[in-house]
N, C-alpha and C. Protein backbone atom coordinates (compact mmCIF):
# COMPACT_ATOMS: atom_id res chain seq x y z
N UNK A 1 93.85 110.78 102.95
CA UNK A 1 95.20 110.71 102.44
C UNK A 1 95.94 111.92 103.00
N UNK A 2 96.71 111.74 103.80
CA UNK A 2 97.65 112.62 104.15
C UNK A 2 99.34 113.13 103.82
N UNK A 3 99.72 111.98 102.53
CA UNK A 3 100.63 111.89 102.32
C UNK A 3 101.00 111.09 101.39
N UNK A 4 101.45 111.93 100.08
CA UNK A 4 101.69 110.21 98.85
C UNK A 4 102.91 110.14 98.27
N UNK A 5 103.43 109.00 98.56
CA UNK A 5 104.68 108.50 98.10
C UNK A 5 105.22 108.30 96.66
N UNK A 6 105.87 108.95 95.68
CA UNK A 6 105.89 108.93 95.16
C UNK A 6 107.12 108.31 94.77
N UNK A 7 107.90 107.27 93.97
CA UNK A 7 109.05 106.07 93.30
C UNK A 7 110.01 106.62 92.01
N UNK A 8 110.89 107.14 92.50
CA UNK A 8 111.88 107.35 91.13
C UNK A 8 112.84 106.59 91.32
N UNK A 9 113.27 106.90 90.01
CA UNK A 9 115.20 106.59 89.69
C UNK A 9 116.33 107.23 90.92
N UNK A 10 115.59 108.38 91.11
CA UNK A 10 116.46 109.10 92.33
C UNK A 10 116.20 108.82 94.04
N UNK A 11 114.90 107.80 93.79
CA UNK A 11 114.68 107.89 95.28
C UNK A 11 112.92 107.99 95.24
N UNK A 12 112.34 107.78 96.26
CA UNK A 12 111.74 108.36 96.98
C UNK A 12 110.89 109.69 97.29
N UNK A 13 110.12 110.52 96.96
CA UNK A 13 109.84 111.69 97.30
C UNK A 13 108.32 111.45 97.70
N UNK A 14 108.02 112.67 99.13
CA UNK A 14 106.94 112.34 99.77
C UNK A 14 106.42 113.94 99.61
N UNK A 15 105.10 113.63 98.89
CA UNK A 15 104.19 114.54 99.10
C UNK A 15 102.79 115.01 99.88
N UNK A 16 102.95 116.38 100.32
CA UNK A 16 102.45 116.04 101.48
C UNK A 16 101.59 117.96 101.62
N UNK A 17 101.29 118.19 100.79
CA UNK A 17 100.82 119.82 100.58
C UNK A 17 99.66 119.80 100.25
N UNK A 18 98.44 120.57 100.71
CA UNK A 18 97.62 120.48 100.35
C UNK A 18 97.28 120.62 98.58
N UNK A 19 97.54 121.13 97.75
CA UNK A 19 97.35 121.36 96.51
C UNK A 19 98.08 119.64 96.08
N UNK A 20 99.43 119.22 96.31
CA UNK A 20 99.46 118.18 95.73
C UNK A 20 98.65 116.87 96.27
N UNK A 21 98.17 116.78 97.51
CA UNK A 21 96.92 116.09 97.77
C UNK A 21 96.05 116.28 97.02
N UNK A 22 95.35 117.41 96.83
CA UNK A 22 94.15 117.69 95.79
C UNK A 22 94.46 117.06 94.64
N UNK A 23 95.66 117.23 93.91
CA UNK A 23 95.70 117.00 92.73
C UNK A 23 95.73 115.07 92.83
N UNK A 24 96.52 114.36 93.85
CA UNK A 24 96.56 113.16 94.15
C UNK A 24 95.18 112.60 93.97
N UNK A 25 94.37 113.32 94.92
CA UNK A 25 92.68 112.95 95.02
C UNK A 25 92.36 112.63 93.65
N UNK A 26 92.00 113.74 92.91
CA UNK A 26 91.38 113.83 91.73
C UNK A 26 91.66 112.82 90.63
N UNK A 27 93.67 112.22 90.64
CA UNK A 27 93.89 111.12 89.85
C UNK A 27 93.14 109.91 90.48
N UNK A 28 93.30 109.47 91.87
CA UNK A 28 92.34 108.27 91.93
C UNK A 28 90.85 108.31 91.79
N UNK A 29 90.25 109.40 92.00
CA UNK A 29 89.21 109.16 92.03
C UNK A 29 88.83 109.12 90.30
N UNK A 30 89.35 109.66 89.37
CA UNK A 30 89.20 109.17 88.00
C UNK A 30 89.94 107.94 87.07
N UNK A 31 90.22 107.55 88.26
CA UNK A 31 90.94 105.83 88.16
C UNK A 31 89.97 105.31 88.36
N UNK A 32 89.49 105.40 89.63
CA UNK A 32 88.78 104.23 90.47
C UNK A 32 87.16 104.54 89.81
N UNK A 33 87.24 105.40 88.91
CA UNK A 33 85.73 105.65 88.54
C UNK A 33 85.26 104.73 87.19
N UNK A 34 85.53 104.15 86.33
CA UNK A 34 85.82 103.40 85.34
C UNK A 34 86.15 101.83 85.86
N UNK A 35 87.03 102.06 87.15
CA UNK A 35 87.26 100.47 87.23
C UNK A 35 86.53 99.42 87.72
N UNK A 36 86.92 97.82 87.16
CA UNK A 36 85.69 97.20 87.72
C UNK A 36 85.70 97.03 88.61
N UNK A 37 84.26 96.22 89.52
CA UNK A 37 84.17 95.89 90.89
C UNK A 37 85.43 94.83 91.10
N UNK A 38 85.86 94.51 92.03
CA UNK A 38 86.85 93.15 92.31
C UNK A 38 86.33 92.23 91.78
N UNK A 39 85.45 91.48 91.91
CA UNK A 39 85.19 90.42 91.46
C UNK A 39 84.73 89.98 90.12
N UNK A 40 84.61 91.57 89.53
CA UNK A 40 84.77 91.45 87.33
C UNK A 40 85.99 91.29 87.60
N UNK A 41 86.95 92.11 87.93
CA UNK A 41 87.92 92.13 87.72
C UNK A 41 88.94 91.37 87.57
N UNK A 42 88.54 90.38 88.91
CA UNK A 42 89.28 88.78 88.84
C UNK A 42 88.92 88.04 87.66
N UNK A 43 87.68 88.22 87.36
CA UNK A 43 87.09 87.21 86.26
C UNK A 43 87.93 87.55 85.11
N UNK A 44 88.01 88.86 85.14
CA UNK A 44 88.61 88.96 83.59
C UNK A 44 90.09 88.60 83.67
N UNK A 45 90.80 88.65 84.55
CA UNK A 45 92.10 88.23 84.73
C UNK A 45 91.99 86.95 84.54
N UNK A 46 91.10 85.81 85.15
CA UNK A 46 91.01 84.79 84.87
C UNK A 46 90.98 84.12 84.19
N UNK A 47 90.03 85.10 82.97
CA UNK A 47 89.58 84.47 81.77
C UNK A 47 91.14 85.14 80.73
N UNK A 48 91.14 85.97 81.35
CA UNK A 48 92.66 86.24 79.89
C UNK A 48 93.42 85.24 80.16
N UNK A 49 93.91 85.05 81.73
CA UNK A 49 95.11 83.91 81.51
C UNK A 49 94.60 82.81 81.30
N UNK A 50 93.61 82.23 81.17
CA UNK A 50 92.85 80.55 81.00
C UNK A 50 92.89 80.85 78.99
N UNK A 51 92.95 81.58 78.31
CA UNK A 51 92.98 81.91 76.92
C UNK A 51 94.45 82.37 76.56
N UNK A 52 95.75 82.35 77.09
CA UNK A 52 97.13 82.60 76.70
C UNK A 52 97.32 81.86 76.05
């Protein structure tokens, strides 16, 4: 990752510093650490909307 885009009300802002990379890193990788594989993941989407 060399660069993360970040979406406001005002626009746009691109970060691109090493410290806010680091800090970028550390949120996905404690995202992506908990989440399911793709293919739970579909299932459970599947199964919630087949039960609406």
């Amino acid at each position: 990752m060399d660069t993360v885009q970040t979406d406001t009300g005002h626009g746009a802002a691109f970060l691109d510093s090493s410290a806010q990379l680091r800090c970028h890193r550390g949120l996905l990788e404690r995202i992506a650490g908990p989440a399911l594989p793709q293919d739970a993941s579909l299932a459970l989407v599947r199964d919630i909307a087949q039960n609406l």
